[in-house]
PDB file of N, CA and C in Angstrom:
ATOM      1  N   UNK A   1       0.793  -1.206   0.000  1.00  0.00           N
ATOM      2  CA  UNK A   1       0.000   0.000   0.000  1.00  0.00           C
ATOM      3  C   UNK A   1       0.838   1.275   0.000  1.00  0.00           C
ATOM      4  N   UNK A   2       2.183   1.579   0.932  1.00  0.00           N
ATOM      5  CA  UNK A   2       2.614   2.495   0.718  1.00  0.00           C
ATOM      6  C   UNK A   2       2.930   3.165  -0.782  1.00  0.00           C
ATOM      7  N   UNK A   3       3.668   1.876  -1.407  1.00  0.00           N
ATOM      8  CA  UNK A   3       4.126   2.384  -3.087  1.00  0.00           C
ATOM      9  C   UNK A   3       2.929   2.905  -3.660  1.00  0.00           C
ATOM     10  N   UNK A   4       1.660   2.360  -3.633  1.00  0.00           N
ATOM     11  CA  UNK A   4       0.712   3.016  -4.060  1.00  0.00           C
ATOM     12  C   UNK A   4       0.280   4.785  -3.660  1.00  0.00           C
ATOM     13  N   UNK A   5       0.465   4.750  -2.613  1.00  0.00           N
ATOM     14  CA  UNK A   5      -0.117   6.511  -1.930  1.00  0.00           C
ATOM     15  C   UNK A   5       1.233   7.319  -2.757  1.00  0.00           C
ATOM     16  N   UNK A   6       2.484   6.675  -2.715  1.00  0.00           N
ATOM     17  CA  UNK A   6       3.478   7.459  -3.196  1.00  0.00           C
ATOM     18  C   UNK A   6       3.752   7.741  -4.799  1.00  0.00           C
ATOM     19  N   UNK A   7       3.440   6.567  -5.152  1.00  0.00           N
ATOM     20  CA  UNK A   7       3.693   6.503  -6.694  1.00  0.00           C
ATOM     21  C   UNK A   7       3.341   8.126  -7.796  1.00  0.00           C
ATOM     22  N   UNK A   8       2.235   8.517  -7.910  1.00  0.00           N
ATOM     23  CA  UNK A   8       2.266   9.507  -8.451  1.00  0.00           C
ATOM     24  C   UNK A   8       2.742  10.283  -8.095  1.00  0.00           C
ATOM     25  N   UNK A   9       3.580  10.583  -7.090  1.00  0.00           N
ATOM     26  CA  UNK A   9       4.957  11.629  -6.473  1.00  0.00           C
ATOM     27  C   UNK A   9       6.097  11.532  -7.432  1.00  0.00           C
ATOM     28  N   UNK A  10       6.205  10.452  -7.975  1.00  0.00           N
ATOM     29  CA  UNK A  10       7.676  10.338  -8.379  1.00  0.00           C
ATOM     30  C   UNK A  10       7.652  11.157  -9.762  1.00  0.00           C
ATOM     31  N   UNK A  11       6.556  11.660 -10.310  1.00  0.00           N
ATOM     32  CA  UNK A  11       6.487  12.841 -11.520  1.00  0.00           C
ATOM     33  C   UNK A  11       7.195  14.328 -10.870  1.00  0.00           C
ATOM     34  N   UNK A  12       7.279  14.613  -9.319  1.00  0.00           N
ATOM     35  CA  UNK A  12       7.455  15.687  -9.041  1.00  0.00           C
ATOM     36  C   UNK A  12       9.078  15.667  -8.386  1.00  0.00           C
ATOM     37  N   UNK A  13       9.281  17.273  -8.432  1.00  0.00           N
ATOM     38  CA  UNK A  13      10.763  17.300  -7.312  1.00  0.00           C
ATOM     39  C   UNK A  13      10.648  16.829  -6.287  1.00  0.00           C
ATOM     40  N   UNK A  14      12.348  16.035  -5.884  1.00  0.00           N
ATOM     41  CA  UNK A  14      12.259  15.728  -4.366  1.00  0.00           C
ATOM     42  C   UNK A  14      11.753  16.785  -3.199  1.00  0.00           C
ATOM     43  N   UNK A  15      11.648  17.924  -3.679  1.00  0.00           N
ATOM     44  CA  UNK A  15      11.634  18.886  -2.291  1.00  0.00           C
ATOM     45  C   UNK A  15       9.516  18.876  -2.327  1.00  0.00           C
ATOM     46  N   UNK A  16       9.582  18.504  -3.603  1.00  0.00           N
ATOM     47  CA  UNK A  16       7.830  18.979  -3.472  1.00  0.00           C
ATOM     48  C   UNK A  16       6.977  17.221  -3.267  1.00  0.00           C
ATOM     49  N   UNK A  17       8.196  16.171  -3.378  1.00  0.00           N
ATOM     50  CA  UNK A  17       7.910  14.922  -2.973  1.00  0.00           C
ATOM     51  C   UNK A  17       7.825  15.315  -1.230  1.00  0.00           C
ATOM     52  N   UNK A  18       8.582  15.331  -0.576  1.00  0.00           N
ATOM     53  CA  UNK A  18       8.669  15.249   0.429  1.00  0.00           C
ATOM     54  C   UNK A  18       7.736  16.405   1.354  1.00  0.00           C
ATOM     55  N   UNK A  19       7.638  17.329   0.795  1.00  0.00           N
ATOM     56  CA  UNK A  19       6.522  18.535   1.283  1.00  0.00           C
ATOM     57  C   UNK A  19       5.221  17.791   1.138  1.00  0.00           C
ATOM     58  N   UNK A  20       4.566  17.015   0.124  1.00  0.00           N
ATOM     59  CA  UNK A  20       3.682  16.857  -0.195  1.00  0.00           C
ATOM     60  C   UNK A  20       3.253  15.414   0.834  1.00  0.00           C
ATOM     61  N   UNK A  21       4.738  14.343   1.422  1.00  0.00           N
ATOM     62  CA  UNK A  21       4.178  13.444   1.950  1.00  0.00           C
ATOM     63  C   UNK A  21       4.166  13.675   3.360  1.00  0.00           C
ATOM     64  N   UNK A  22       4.944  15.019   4.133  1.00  0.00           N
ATOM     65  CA  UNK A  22       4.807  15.366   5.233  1.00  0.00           C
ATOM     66  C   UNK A  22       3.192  15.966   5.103  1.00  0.00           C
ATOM     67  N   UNK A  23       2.971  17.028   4.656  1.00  0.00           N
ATOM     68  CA  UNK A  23       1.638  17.235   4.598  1.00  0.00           C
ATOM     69  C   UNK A  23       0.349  16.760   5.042  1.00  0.00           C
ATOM     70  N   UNK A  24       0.065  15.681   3.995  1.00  0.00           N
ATOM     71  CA  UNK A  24      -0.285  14.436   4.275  1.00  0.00           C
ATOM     72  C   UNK A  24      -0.450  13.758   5.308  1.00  0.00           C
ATOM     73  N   UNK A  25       0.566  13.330   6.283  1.00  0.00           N
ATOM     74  CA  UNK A  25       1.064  12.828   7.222  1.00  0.00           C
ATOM     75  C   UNK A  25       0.865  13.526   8.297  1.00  0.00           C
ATOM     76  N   UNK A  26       1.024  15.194   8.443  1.00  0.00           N
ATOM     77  CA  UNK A  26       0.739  15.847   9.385  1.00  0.00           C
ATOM     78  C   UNK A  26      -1.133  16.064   9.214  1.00  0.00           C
ATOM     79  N   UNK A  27      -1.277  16.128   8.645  1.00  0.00           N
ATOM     80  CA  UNK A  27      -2.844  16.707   8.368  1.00  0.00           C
ATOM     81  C   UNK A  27      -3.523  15.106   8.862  1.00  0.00           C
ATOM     82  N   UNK A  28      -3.073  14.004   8.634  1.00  0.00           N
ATOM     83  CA  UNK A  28      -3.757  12.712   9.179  1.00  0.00           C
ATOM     84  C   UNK A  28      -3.298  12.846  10.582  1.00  0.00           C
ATOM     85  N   UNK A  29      -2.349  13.150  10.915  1.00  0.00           N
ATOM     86  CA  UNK A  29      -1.903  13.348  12.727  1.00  0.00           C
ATOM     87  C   UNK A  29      -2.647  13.983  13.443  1.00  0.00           C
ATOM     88  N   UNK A  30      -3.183  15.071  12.579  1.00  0.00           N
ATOM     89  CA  UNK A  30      -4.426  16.140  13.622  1.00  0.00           C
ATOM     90  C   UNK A  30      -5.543  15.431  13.931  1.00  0.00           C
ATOM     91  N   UNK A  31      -5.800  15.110  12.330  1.00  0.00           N
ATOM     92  CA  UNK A  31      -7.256  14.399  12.392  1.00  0.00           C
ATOM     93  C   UNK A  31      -7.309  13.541  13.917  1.00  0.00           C
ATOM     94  N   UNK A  32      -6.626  12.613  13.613  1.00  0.00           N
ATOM     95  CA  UNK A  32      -6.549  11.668  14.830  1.00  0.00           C
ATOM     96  C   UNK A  32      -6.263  11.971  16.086  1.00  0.00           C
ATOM     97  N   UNK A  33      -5.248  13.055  16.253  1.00  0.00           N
ATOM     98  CA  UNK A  33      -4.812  13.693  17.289  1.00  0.00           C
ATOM     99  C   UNK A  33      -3.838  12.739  18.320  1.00  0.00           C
ATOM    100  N   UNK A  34      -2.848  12.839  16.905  1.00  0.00           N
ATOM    101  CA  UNK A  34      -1.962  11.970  17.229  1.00  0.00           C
ATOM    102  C   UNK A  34      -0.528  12.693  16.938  1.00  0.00           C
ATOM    103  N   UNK A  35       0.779  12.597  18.343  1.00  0.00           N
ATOM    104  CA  UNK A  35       1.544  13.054  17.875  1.00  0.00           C
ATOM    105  C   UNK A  35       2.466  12.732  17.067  1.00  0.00           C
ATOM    106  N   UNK A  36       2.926  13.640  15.826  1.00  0.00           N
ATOM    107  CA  UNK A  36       3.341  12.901  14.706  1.00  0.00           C
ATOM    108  C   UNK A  36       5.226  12.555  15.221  1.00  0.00           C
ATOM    109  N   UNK A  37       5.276  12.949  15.992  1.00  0.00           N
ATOM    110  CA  UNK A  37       7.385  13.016  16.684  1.00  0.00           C
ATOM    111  C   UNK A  37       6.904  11.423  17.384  1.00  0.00           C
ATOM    112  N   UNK A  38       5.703  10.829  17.940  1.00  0.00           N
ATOM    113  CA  UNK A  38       5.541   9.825  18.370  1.00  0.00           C
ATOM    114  C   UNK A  38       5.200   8.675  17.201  1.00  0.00           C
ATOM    115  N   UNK A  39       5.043   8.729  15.684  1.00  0.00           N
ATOM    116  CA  UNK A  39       4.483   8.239  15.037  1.00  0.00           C
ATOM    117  C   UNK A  39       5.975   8.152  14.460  1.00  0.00           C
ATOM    118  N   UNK A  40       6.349   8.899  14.114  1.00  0.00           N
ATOM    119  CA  UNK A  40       8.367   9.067  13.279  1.00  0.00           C
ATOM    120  C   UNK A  40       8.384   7.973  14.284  1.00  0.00           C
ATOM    121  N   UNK A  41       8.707   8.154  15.401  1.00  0.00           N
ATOM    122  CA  UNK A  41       9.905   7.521  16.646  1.00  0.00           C
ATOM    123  C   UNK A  41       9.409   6.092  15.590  1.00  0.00           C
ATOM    124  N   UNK A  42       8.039   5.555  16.110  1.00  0.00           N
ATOM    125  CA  UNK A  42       7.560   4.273  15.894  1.00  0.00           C
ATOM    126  C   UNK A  42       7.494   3.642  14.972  1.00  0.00           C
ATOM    127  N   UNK A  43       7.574   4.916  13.907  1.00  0.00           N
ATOM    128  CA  UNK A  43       8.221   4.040  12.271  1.00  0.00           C
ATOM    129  C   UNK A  43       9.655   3.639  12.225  1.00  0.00           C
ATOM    130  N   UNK A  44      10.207   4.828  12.741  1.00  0.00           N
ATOM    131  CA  UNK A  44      11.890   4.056  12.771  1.00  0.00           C
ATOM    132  C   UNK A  44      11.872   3.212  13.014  1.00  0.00           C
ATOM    133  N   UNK A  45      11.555   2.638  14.258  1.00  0.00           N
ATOM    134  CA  UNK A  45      11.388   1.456  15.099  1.00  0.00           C
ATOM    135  C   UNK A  45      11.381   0.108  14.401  1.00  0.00           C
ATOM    136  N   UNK A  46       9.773  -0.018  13.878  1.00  0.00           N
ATOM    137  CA  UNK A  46       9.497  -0.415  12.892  1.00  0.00           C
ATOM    138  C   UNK A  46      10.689  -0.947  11.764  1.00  0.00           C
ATOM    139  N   UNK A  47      10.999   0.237  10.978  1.00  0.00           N
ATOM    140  CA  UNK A  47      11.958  -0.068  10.425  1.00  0.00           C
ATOM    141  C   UNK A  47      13.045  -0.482  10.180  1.00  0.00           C
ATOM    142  N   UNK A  48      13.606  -0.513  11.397  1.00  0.00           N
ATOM    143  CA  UNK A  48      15.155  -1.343  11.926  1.00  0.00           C
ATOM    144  C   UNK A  48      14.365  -2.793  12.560  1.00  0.00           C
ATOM    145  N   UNK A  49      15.388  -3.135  12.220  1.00  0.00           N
ATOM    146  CA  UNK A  49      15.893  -5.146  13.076  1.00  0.00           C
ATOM    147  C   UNK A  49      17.445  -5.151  12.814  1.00  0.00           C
ATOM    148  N   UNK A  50      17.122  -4.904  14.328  1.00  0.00           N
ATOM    149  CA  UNK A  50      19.048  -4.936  14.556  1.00  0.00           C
ATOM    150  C   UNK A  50      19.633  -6.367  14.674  1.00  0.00           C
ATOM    151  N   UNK A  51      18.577  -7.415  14.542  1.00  0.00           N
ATOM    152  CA  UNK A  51      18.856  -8.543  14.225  1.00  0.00           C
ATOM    153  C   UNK A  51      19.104  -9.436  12.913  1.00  0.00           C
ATOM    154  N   UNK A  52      18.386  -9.186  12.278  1.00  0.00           N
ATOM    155  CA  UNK A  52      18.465  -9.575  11.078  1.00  0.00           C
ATOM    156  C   UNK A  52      18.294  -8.695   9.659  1.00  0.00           C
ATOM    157  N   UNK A  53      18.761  -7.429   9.733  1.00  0.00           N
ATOM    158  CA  UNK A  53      19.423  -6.511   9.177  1.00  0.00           C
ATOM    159  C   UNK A  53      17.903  -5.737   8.922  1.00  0.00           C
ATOM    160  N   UNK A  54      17.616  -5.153   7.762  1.00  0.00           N
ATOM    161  CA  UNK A  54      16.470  -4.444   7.421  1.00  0.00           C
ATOM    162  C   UNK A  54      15.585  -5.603   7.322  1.00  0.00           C
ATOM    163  N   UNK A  55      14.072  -5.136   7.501  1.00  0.00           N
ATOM    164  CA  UNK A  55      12.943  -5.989   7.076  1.00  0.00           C
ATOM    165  C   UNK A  55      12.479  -6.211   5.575  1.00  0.00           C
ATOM    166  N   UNK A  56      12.219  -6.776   5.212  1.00  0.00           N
ATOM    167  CA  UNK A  56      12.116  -6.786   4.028  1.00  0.00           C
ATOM    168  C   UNK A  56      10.824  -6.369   3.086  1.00  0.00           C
ATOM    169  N   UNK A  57       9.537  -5.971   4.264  1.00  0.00           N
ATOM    170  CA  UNK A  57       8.955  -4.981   3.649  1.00  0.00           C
ATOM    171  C   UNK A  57       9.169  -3.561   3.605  1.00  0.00           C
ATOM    172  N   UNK A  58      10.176  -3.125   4.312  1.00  0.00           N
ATOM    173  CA  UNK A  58      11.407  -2.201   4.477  1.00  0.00           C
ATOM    174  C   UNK A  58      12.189  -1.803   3.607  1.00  0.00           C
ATOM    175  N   UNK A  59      12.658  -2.858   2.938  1.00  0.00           N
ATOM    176  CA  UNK A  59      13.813  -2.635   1.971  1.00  0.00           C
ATOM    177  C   UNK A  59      13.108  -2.735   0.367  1.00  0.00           C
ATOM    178  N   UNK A  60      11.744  -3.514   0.635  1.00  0.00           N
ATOM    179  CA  UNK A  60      11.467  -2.786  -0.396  1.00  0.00           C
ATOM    180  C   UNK A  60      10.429  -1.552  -0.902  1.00  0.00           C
ATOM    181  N   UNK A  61      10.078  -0.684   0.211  1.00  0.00           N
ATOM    182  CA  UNK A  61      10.097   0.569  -0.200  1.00  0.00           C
ATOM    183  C   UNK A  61      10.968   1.455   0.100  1.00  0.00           C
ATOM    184  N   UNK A  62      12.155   1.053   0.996  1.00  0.00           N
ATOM    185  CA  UNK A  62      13.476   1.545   0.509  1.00  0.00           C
ATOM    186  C   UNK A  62      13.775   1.783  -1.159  1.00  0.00           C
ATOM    187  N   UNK A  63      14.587   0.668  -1.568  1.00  0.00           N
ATOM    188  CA  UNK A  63      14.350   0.456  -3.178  1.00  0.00           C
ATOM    189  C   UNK A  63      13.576   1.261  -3.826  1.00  0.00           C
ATOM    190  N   UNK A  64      12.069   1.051  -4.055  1.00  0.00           N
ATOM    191  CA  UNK A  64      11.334   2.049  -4.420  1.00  0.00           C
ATOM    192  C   UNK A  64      11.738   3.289  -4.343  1.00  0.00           C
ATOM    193  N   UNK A  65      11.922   3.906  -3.163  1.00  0.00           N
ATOM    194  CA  UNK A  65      11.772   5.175  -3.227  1.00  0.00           C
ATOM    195  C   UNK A  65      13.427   5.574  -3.430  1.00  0.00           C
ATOM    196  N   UNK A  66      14.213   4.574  -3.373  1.00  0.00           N
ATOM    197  CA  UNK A  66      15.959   5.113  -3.998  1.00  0.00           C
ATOM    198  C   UNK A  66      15.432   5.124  -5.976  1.00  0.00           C
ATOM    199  N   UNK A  67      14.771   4.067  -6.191  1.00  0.00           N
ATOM    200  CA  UNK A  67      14.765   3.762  -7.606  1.00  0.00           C
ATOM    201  C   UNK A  67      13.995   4.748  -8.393  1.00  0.00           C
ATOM    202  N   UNK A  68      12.437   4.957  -8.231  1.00  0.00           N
ATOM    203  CA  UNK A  68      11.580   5.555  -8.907  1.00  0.00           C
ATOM    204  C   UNK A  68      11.059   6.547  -8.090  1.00  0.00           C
ATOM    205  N   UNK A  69      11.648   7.103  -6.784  1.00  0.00           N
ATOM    206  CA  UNK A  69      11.182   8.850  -6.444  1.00  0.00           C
ATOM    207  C   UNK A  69      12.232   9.877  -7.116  1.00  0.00           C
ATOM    208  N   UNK A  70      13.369   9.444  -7.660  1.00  0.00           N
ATOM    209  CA  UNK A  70      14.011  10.269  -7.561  1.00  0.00           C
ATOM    210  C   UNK A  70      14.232  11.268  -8.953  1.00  0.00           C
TER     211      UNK A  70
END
């Protein structure tokens, strides 16, 4: 699902990629009333395994977004 919300980003600049998915992201944080510095922390989180290196639904929207945002 993520590659999907992002995909039509990758027509635009990185600076108006990334404006456009904070946006987004902050404007769903209100709604909910949720703090978004608590939502980052928990994606990082998420995103590391200091055990068995990156996750691999991880690495591949890593990929993605090294390959076709840029």
């Amino acid at each position: 699902m993520p590659m999907q919300l992002v995909d039509p980003l990758q027509d635009h600049p990185p600076g108006l990629q990334c404006a456009g998915l904070a946006s987004v992201f902050l404007a769903a944080c209100r709604v909910h009333r949720i703090n978004p510095y608590d939502v980052l922390a928990s994606a990082a989180s998420m995103m590391a395994d200091t055990i068995h290196g990156e996750r691999p639904e991880f690495r591949a929207l890593r990929l993605y977004a090294e390959h076709d945002l840029k």
